[in-house]
PDB file of N, CA and C in Angstrom:
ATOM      1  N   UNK A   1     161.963  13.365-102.729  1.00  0.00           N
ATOM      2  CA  UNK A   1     161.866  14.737-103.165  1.00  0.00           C
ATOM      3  C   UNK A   1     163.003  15.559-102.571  1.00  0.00           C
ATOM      4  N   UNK A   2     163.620  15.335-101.025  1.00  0.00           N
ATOM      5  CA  UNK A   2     164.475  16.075-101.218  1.00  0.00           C
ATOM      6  C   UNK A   2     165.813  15.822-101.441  1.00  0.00           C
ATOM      7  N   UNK A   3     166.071  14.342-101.443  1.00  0.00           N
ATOM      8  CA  UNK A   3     166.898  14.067-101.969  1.00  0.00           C
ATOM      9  C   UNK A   3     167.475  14.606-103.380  1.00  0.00           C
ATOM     10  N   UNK A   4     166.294  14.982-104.376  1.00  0.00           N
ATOM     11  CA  UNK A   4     166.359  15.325-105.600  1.00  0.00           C
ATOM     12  C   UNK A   4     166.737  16.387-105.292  1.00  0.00           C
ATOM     13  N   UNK A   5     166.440  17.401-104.330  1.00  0.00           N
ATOM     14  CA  UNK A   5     166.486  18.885-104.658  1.00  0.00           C
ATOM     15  C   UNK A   5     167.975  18.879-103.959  1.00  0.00           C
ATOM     16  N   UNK A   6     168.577  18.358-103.159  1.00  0.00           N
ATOM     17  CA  UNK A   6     170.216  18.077-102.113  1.00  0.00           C
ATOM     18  C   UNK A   6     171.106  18.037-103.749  1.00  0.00           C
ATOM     19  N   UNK A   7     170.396  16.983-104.500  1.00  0.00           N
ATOM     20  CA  UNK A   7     171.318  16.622-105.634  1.00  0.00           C
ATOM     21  C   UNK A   7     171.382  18.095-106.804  1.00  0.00           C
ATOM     22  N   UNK A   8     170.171  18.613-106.950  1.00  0.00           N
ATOM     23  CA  UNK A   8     170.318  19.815-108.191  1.00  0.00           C
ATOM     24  C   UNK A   8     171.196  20.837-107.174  1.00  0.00           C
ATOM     25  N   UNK A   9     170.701  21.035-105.756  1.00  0.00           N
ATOM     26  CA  UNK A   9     171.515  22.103-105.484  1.00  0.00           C
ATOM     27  C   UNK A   9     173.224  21.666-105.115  1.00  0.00           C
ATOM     28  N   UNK A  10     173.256  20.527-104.859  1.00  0.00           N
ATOM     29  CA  UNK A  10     174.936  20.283-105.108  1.00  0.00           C
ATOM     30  C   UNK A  10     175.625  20.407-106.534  1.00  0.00           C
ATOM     31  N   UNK A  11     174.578  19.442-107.659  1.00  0.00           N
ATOM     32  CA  UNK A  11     175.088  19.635-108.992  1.00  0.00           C
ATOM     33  C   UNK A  11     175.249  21.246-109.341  1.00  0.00           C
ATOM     34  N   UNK A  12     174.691  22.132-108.793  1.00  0.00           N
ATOM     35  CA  UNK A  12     174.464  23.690-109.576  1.00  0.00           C
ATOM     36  C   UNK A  12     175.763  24.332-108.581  1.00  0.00           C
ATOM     37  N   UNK A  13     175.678  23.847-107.244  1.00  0.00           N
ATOM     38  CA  UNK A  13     177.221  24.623-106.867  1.00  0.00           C
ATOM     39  C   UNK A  13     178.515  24.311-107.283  1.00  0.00           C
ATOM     40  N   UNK A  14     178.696  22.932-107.997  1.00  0.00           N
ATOM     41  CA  UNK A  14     180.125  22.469-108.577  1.00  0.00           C
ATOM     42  C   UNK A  14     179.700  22.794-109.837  1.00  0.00           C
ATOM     43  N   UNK A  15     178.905  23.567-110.445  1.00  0.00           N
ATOM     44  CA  UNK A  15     178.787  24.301-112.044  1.00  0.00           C
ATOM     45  C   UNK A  15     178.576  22.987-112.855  1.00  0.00           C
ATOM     46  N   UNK A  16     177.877  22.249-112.495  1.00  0.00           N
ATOM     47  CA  UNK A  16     177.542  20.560-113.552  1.00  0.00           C
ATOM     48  C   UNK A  16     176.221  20.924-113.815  1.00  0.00           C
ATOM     49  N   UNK A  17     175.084  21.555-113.166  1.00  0.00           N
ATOM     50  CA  UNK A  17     173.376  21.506-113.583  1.00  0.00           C
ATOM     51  C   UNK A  17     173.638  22.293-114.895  1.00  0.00           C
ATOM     52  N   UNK A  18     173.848  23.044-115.170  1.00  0.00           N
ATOM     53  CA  UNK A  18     173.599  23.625-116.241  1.00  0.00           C
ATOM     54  C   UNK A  18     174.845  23.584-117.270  1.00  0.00           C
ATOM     55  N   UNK A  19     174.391  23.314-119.014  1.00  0.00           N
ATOM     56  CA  UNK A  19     175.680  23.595-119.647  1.00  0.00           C
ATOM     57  C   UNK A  19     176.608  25.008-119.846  1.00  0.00           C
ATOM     58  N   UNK A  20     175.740  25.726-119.660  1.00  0.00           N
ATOM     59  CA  UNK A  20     176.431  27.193-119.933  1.00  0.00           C
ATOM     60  C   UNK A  20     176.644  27.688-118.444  1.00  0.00           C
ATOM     61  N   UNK A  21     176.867  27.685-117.629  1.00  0.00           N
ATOM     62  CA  UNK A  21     176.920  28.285-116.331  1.00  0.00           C
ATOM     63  C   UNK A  21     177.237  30.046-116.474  1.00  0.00           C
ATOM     64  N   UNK A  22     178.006  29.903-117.349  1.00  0.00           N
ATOM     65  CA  UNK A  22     178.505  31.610-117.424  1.00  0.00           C
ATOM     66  C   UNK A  22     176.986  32.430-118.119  1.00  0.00           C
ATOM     67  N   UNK A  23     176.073  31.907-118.529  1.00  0.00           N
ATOM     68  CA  UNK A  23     175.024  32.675-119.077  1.00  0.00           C
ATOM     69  C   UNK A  23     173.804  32.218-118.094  1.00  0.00           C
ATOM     70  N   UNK A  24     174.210  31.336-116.911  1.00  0.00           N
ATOM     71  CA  UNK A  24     173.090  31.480-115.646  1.00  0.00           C
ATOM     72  C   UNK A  24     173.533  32.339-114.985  1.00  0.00           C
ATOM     73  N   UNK A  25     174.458  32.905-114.441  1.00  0.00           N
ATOM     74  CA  UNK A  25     175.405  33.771-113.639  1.00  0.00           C
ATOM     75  C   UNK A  25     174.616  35.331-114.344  1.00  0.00           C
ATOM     76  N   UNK A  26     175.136  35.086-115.472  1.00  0.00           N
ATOM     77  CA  UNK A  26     174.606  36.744-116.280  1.00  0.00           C
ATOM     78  C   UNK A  26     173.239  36.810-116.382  1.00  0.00           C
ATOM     79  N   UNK A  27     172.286  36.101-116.327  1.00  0.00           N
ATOM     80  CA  UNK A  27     170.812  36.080-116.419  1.00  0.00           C
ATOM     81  C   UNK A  27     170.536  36.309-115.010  1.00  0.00           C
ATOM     82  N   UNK A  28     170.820  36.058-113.910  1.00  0.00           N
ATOM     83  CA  UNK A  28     170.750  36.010-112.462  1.00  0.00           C
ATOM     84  C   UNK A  28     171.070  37.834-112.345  1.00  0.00           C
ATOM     85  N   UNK A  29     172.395  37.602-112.573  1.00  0.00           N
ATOM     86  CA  UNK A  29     172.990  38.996-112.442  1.00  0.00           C
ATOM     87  C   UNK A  29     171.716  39.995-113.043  1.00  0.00           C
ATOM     88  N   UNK A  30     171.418  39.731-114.370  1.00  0.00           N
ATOM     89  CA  UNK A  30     170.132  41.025-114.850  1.00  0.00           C
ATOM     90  C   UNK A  30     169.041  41.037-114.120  1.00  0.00           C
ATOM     91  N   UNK A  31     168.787  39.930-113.629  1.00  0.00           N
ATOM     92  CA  UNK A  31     167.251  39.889-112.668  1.00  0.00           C
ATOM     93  C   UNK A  31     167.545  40.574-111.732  1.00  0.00           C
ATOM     94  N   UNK A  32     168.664  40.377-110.707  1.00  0.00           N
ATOM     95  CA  UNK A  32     168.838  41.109-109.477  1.00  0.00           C
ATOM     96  C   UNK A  32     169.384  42.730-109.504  1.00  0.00           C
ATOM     97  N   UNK A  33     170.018  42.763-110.922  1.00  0.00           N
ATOM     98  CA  UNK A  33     169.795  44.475-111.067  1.00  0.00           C
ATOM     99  C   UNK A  33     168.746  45.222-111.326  1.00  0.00           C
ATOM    100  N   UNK A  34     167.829  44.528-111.861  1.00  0.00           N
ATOM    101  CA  UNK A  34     166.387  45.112-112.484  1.00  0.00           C
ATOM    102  C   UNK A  34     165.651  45.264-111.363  1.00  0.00           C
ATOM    103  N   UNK A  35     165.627  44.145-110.155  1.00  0.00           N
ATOM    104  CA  UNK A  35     164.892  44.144-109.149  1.00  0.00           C
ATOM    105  C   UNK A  35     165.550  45.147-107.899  1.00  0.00           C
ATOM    106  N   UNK A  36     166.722  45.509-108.435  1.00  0.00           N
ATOM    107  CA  UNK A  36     167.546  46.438-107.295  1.00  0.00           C
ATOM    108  C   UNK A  36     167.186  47.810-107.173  1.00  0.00           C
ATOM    109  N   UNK A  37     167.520  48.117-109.023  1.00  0.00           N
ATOM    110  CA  UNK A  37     166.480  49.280-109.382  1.00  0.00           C
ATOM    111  C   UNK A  37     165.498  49.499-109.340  1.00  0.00           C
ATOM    112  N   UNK A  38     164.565  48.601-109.111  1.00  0.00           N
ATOM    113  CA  UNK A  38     162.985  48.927-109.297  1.00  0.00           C
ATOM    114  C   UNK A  38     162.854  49.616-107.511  1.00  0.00           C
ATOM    115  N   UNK A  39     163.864  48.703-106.558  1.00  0.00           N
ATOM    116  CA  UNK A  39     163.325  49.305-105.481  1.00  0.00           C
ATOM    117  C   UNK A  39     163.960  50.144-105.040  1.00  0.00           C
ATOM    118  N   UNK A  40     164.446  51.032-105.919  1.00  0.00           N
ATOM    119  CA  UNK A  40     165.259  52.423-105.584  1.00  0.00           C
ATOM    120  C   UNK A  40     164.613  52.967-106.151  1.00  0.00           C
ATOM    121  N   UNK A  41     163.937  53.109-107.826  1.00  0.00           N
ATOM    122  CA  UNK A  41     163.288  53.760-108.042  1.00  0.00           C
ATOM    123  C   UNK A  41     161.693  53.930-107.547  1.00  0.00           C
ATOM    124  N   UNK A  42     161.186  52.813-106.926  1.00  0.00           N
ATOM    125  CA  UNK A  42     159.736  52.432-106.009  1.00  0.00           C
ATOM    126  C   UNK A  42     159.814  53.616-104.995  1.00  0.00           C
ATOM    127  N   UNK A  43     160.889  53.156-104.280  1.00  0.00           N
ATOM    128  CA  UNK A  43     161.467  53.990-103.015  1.00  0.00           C
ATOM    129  C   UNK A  43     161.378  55.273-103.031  1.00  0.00           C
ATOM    130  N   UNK A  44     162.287  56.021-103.966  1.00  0.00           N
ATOM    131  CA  UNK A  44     162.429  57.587-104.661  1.00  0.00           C
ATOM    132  C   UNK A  44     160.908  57.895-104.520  1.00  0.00           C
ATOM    133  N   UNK A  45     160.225  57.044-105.309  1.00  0.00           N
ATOM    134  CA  UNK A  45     159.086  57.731-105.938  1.00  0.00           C
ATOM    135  C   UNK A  45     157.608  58.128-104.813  1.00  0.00           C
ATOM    136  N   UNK A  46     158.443  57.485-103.506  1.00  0.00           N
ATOM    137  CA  UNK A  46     157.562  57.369-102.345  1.00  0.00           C
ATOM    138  C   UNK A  46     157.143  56.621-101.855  1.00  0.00           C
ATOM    139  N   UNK A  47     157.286  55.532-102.297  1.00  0.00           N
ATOM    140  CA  UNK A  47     156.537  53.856-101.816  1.00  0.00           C
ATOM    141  C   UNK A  47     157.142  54.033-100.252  1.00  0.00           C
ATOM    142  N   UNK A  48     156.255  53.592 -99.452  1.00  0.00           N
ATOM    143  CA  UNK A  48     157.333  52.987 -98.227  1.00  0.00           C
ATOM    144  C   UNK A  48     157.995  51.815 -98.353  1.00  0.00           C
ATOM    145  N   UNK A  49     159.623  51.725 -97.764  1.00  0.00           N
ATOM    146  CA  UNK A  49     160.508  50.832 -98.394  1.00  0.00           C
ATOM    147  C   UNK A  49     160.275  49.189 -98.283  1.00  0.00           C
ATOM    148  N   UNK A  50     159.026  49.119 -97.383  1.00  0.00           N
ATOM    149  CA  UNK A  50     158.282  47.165 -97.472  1.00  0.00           C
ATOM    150  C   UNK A  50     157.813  46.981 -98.518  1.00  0.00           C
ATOM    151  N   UNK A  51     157.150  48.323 -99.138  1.00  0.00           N
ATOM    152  CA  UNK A  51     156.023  48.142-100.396  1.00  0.00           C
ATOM    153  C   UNK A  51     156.871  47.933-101.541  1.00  0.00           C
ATOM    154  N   UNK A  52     157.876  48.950-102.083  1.00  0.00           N
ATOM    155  CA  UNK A  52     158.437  48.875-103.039  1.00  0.00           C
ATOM    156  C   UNK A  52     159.012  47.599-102.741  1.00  0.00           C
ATOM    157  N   UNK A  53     160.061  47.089-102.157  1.00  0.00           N
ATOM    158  CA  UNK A  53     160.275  45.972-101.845  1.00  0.00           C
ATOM    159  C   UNK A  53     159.689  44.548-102.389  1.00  0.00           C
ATOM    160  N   UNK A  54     158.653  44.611-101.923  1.00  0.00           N
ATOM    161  CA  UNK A  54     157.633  43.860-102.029  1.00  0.00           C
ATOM    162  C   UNK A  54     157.264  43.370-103.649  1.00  0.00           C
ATOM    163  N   UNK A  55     156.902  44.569-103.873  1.00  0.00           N
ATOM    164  CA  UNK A  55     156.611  45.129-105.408  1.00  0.00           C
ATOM    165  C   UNK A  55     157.816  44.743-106.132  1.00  0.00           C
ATOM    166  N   UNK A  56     158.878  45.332-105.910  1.00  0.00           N
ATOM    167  CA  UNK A  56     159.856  44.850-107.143  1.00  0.00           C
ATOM    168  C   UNK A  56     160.183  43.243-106.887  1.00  0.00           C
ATOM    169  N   UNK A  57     160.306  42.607-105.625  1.00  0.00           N
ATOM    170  CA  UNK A  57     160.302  41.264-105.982  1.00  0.00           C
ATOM    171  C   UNK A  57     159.354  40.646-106.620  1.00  0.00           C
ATOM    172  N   UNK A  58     158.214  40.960-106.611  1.00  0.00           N
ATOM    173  CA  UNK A  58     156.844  40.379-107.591  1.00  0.00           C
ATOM    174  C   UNK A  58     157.337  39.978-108.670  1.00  0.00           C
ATOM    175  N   UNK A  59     158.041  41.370-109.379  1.00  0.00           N
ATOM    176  CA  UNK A  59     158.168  41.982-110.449  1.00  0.00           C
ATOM    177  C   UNK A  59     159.578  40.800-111.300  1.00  0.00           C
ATOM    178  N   UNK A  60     160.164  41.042-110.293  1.00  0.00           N
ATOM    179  CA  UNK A  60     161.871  40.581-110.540  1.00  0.00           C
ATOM    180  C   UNK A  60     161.601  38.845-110.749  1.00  0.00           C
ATOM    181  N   UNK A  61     160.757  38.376-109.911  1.00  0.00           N
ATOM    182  CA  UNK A  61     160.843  37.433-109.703  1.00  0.00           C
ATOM    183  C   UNK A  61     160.344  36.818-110.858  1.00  0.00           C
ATOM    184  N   UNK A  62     158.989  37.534-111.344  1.00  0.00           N
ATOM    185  CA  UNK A  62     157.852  37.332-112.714  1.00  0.00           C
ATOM    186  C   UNK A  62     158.688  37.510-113.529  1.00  0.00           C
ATOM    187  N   UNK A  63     160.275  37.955-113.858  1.00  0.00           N
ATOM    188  CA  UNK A  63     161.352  38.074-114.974  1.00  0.00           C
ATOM    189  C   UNK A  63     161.884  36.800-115.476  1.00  0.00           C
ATOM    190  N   UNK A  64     162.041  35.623-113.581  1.00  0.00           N
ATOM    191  CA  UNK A  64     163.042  34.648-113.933  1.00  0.00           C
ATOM    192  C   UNK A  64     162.318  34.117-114.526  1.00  0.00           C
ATOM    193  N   UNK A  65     161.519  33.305-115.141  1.00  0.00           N
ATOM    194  CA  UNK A  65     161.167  32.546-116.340  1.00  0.00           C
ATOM    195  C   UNK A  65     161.204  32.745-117.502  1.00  0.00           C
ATOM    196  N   UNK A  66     161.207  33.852-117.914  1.00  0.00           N
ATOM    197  CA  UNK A  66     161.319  34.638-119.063  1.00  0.00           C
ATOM    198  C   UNK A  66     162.709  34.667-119.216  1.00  0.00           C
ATOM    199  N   UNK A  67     163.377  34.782-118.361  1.00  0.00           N
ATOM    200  CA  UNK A  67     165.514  35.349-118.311  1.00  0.00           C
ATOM    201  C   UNK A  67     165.815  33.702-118.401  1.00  0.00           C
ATOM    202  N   UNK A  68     165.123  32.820-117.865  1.00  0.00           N
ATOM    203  CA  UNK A  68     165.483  31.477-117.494  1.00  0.00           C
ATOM    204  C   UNK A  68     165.452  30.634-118.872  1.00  0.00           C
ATOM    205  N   UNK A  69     164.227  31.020-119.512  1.00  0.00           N
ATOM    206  CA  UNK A  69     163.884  30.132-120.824  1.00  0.00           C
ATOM    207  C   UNK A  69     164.445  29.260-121.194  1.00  0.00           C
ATOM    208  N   UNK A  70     165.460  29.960-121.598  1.00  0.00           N
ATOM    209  CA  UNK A  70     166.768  29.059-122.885  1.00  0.00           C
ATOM    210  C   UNK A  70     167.788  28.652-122.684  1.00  0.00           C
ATOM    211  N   UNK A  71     167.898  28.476-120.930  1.00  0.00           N
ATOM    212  CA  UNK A  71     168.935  27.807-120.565  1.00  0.00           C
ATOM    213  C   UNK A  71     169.286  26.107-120.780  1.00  0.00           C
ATOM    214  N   UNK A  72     169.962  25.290-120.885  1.00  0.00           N
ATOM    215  CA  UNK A  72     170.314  24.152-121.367  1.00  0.00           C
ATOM    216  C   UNK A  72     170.341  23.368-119.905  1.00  0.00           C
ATOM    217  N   UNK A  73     170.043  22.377-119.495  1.00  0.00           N
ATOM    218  CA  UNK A  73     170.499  21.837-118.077  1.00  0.00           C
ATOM    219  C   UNK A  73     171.848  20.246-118.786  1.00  0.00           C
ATOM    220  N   UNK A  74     172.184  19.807-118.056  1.00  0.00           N
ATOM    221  CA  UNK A  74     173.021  19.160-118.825  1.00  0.00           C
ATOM    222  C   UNK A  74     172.324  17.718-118.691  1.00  0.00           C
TER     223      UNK A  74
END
């Protein structure tokens, strides 16, 4: 088992796990802006900054499968 996981995370840093790499990069990129904003706007709105925190990673995180879907692995 972790041999497997040594191998996806080496294959994904030399850009080989996935065929499109440039549309994992941009799907990554939207999750971590959505989740950036949520805890600025959490924050603003009064949350104390663990909660919002907290909260928008729930949130951000409940995105990547949905942002992840239709990616191709090679």
């Amino acid at each position: 088992m972790l041999e497997m996981a040594k191998s996806s995370i080496t294959l994904f840093f030399r850009g080989k796990l996935f065929s499109e790499p440039g549309k994992v990069y941009r799907q990554t990129a939207i999750g971590a802006t959505i989740t950036a904003l949520l805890v600025i706007a959490l924050a603003k709105a009064g949350l104390p900054l663990a909660a919002a925190a907290a909260l928008a990673c729930l949130i951000g995180g409940g995105l990547q499968p949905y942002l992840f879907k239709n990616l191709k692995y090679r």
